[in-house]
Protein backbone atom coordinates (compact mmCIF):
# COMPACT_ATOMS: atom_id res chain seq x y z
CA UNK A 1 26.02 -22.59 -13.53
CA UNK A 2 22.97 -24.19 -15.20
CA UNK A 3 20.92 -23.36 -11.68
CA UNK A 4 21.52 -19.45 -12.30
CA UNK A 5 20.99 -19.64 -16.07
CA UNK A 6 17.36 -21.15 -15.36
CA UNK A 7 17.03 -18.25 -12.64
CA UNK A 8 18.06 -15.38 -15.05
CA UNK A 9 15.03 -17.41 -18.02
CA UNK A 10 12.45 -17.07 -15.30
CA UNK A 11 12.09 -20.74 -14.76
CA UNK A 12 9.44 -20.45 -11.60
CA UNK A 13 11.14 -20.33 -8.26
CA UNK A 14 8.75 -20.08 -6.12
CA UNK A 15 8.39 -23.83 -4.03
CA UNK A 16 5.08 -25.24 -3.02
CA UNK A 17 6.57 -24.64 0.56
CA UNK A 18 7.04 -20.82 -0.38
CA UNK A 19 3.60 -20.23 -2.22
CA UNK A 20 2.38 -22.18 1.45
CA UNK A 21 4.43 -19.85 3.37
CA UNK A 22 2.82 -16.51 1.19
CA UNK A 23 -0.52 -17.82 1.56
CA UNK A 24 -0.52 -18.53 5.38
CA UNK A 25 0.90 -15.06 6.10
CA UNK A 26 -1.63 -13.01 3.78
CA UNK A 27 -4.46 -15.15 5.25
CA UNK A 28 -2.74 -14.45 8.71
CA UNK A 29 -2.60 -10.91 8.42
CA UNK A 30 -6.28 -10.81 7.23
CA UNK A 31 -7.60 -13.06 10.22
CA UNK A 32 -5.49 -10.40 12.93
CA UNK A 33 -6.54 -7.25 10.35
CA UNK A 34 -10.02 -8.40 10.76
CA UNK A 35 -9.69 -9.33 14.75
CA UNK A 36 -8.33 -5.57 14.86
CA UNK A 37 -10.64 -3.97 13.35
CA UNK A 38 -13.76 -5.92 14.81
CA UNK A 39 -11.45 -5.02 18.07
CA UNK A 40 -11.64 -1.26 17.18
CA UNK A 41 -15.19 -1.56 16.36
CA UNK A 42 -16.31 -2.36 19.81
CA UNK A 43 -14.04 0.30 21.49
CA UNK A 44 -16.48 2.56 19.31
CA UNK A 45 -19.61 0.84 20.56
CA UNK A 46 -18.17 0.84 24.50
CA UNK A 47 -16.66 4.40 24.67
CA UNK A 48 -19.43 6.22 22.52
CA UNK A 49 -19.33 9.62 24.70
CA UNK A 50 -15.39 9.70 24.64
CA UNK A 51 -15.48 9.28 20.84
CA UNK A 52 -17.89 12.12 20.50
CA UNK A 53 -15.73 13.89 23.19
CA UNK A 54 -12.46 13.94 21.29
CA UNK A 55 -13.06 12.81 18.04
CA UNK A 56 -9.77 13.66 16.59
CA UNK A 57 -8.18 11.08 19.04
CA UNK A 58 -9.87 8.89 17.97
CA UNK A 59 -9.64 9.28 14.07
CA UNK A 60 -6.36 9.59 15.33
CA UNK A 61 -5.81 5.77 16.50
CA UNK A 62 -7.78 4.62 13.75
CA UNK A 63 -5.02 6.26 11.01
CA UNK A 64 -2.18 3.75 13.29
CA UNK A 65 -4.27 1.05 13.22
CA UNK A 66 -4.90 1.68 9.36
CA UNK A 67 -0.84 1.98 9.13
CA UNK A 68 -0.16 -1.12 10.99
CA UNK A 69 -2.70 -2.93 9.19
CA UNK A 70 -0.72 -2.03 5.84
CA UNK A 71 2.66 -2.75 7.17
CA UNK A 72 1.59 -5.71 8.09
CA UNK A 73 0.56 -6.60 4.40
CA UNK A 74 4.58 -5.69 4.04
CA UNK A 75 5.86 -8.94 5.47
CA UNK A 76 4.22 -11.58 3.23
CA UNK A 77 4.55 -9.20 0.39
CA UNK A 78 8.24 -9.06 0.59
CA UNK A 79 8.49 -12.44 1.48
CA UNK A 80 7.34 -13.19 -1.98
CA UNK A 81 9.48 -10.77 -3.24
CA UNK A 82 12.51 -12.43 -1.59
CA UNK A 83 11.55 -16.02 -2.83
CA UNK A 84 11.03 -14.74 -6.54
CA UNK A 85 13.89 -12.27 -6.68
CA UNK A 86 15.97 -15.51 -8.87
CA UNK A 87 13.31 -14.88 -11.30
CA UNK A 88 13.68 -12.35 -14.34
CA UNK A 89 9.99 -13.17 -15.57
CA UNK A 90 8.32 -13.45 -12.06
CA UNK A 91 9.99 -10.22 -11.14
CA UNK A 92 9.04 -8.32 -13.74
CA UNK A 93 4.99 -9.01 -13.18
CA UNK A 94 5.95 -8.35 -9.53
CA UNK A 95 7.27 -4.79 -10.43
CA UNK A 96 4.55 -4.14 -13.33
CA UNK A 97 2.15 -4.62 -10.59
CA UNK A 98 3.72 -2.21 -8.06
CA UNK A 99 3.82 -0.12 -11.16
CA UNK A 100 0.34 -0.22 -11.42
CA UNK A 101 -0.17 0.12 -8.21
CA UNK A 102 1.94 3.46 -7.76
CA UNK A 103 -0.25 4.97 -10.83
CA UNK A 104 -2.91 4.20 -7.84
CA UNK A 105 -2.13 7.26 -5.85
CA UNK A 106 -2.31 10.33 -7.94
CA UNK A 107 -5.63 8.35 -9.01
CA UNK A 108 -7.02 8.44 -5.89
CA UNK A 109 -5.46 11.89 -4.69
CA UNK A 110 -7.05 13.49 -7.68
CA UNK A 111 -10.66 12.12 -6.37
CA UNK A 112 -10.56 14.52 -3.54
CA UNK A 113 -10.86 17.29 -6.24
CA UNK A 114 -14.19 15.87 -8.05
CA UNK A 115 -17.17 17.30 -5.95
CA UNK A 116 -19.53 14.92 -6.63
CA UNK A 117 -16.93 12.72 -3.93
CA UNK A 118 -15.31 15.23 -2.02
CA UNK A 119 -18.78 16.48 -0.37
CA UNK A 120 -20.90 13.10 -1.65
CA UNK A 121 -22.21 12.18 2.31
CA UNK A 122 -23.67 8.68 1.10
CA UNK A 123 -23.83 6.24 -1.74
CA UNK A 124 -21.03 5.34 -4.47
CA UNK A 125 -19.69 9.05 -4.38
CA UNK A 126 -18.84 8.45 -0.37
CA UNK A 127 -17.49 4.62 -0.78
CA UNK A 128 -14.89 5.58 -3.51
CA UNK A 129 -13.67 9.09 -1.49
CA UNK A 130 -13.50 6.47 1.15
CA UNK A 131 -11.44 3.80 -0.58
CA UNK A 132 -9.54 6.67 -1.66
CA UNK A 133 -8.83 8.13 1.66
CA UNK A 134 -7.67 5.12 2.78
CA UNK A 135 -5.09 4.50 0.07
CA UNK A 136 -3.59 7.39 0.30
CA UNK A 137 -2.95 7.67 4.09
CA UNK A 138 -1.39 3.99 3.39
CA UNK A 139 0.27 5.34 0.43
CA UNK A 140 3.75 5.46 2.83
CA UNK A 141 3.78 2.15 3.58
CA UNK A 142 3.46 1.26 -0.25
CA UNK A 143 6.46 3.71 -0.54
CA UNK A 144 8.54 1.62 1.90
CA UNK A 145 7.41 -1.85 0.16
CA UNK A 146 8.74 -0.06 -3.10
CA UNK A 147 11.84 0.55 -1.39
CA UNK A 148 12.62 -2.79 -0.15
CA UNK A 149 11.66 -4.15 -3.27
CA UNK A 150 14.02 -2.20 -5.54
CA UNK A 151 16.66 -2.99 -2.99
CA UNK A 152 15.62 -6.60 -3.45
CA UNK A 153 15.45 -6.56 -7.13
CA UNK A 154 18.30 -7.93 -9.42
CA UNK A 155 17.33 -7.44 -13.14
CA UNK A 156 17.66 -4.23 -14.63
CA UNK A 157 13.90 -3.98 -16.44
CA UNK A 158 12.54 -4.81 -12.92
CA UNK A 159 14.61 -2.24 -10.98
CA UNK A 160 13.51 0.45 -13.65
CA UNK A 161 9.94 -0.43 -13.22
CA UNK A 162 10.43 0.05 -9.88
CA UNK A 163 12.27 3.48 -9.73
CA UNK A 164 9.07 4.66 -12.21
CA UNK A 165 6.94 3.60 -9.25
CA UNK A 166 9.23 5.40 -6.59
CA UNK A 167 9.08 8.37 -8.99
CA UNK A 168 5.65 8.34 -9.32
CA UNK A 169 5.02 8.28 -5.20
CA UNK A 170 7.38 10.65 -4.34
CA UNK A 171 6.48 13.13 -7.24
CA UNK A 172 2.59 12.21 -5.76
CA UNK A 173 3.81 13.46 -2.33
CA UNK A 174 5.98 16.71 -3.99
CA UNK A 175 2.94 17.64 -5.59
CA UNK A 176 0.74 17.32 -2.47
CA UNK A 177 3.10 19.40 -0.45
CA UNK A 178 3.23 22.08 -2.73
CA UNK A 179 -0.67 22.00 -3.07
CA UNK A 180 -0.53 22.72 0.62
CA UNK A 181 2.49 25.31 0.84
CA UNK A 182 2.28 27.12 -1.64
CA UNK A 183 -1.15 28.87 -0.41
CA UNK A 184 -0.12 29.54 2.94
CA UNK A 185 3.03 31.40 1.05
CA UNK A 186 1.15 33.72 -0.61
CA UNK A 187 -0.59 35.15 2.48
């Protein structure tokens, strides 16, 4: 009984053997992320004339390998979220941060609408409608981590942080739809 009143006060849960665990998988998934993309690189450099010979194939393969990438960034994230789930306080910054970074999204989605980085070819104008393009064709993957972490979560404040961060996405991808739809219905 005294164990699961410490859990529910947020006395820290997570072992030096689970932050060790955590840290060896985000550093693994960076050392294969970076193999994989140094990997895709050099397919670029070898097959020049078939990437300028079907282009969208290729921009094709690099979307997977920019969704594998993220879901790979899934498994030591909700690894942590499985060792500090017995945690009310280390929970809650878990979920405040997905919180935040759901608010990430529309953020970035509403980029593609400011000129200046829509069309911007080169300099800071092209790096963040880059960094933006990127998050939001990995924004599904952070929908699934949200997923799995609500189901994981076992405090209420967490699990309504959470659902904010659900709504947030999905009203993100409602909104993008109907940005798309709705001006092929008129016509």
């Amino acid at each position: 009984m005294e164990a699961i009143s410490s859990a529910a006060q947020g006395a820290p849960t997570l072992t030096r053997l689970q932050l060790a665990i955590v840290a060896i998988g985000y550093a693994a998934v960076l050392l294969a992320s970076a193999a994989l993309v140094l990997m895709r690189h050099l397919q670029y450099v070898i097959h020049a004339n078939d990437v300028d010979a079907s282009s969208g194939m290729w921009a094709f393969g690099d979307l997977l390998l920019e969704l594998f990438i993220a879901a790979l960034f899934l498994i030591p994230t909700l690894l942590l979220a499985f060792f500090i789930r017995n945690s009310e306080t280390a929970y809650t910054k878990y979920s405040q941060i997905l919180l935040g970074i759901a608010f990430g999204t529309p953020v970035c989605l509403s980029t593609f609408f400011i000129p200046a980085i829509a069309q911007s070819e080169w300099g800071v104008g092209w790096a963040v409608g880059w960094f933006c393009e990127g998050w939001v064709s990995a924004a599904p993957v952070f929908l699934v981590g949200l997923v799995c972490s609500r189901l994981l979560a076992r405090f209420k404040r967490a699990k309504r942080l959470i659902l904010y961060g659900l709504l947030i996405e999905i009203g993100t991808y409602a909104l993008l739809l109907a940005a798309v739809v709705l001006p092929w219905h008129r016509t």
